[in-house]
C-alpha atoms as a PDB file:
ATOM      1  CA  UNK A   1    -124.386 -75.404  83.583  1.00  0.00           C
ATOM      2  CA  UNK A   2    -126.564 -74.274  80.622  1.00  0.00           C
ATOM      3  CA  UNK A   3    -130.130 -72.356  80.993  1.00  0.00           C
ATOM      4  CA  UNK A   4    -131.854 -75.748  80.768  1.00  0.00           C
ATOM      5  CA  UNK A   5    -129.847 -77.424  83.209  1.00  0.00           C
ATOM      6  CA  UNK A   6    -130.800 -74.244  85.681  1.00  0.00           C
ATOM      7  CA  UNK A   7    -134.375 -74.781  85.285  1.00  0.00           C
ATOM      8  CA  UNK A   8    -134.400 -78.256  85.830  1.00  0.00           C
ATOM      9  CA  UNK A   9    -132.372 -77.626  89.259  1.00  0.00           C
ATOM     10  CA  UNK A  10    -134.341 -74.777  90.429  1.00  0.00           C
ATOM     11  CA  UNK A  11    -136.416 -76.578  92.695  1.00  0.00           C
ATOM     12  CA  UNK A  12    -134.079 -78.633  94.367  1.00  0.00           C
ATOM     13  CA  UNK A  13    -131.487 -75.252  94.735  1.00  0.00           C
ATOM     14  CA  UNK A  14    -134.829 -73.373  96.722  1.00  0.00           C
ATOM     15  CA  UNK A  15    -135.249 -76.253  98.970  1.00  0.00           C
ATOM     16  CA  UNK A  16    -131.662 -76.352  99.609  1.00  0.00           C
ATOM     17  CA  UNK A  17    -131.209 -80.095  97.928  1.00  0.00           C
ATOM     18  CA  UNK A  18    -128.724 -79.446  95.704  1.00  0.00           C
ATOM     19  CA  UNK A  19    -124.587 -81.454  96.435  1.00  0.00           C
ATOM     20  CA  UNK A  20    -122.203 -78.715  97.076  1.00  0.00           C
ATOM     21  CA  UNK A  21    -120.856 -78.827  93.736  1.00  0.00           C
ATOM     22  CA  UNK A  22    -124.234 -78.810  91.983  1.00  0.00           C
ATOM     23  CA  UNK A  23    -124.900 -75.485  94.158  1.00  0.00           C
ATOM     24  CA  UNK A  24    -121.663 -74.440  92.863  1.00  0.00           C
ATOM     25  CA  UNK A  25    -122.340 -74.780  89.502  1.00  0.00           C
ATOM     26  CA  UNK A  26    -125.810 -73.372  89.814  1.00  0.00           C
ATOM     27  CA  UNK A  27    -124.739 -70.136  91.286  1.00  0.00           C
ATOM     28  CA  UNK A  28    -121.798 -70.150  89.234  1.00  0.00           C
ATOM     29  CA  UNK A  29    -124.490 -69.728  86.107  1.00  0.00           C
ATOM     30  CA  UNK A  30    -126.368 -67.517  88.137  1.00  0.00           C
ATOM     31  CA  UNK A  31    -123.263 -64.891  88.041  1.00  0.00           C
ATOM     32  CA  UNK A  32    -123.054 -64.977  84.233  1.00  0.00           C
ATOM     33  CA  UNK A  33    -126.552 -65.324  83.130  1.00  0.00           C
ATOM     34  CA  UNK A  34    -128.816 -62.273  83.621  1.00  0.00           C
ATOM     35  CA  UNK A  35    -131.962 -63.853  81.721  1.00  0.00           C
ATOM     36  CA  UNK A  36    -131.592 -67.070  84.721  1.00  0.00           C
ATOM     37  CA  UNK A  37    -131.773 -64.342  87.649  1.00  0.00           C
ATOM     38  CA  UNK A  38    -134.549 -62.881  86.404  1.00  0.00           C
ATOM     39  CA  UNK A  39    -136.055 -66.309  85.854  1.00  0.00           C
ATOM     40  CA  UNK A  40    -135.295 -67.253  89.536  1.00  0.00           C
ATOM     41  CA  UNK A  41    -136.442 -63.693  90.778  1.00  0.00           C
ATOM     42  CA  UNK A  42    -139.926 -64.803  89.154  1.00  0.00           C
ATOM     43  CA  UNK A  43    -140.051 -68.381  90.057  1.00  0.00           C
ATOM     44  CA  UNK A  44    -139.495 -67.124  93.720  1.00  0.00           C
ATOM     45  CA  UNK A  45    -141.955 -64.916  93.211  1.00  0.00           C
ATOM     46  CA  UNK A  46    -144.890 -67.099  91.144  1.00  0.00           C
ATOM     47  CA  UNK A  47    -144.284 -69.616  94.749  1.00  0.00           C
ATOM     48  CA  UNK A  48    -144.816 -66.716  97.224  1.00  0.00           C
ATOM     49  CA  UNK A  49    -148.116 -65.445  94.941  1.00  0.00           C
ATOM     50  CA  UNK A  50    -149.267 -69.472  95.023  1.00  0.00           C
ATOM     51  CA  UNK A  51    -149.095 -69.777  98.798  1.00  0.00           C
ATOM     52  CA  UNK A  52    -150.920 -66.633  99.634  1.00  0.00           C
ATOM     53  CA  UNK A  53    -153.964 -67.825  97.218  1.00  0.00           C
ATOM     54  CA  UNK A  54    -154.503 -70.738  99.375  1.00  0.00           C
ATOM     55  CA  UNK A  55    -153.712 -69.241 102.844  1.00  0.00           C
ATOM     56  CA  UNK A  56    -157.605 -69.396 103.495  1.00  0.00           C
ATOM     57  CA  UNK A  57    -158.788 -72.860 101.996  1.00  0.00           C
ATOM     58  CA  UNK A  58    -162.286 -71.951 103.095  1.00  0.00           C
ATOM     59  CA  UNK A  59    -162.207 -69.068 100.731  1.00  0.00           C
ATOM     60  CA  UNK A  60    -165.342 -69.116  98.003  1.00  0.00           C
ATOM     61  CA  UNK A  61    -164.641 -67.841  94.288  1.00  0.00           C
ATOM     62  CA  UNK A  62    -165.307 -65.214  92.908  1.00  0.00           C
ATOM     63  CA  UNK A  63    -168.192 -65.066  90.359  1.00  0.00           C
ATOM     64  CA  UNK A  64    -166.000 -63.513  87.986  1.00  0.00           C
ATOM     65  CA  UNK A  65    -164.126 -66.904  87.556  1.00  0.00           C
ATOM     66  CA  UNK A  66    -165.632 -68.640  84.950  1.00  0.00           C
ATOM     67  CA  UNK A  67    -167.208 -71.853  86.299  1.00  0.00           C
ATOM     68  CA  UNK A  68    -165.643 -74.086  83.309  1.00  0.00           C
ATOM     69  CA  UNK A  69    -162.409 -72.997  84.799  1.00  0.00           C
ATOM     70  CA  UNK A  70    -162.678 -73.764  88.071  1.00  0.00           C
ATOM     71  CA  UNK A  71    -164.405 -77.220  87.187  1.00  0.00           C
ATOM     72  CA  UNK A  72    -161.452 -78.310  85.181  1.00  0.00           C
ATOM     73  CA  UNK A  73    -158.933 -76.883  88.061  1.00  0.00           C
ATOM     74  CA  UNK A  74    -160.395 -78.974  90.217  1.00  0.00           C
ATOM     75  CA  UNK A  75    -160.551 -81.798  87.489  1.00  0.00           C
ATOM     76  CA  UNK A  76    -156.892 -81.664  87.514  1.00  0.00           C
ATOM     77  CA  UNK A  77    -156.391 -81.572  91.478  1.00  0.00           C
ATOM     78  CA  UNK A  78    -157.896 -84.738  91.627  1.00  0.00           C
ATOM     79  CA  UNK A  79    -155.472 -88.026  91.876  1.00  0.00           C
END
């Protein structure tokens, strides 16, 4: 498995997804490449951070957010 292979299995190997011999592989790369641990130590990471910004949905913004920002945000959210 290369580095771009990793990242484009990442999500399926955190939700557990992956064919045993796909996980294989994927941990197999994970025991030679340094640079893809520390990728999937901060992926983990960046998901934990993202849930426990919405855990209150009621939650107002801070004036310190520009409101540009959060107009296009929510631009984007929308299907």
């Amino acid at each position: 498995m290369t580095c771009r292979e990793f990242v484009d299995f990442i999500a399926d190997y955190l939700a557990g997804e992956l064919a045993p011999d796909e996980r294989a592989s994927f941990e197999g790369h994970l025991a030679v490449c340094p640079a893809c641990v520390t990728y999937l130590k901060d992926y983990r990471a960046t998901l934990r951070l993202g849930r426990i910004a919405f855990d209150d949905p009621d939650a107002s913004v801070t004036d310190r957010v520009p409101q540009g920002l959060v107009k296009a945000i929510l631009a984007a959210r929308k299907p």
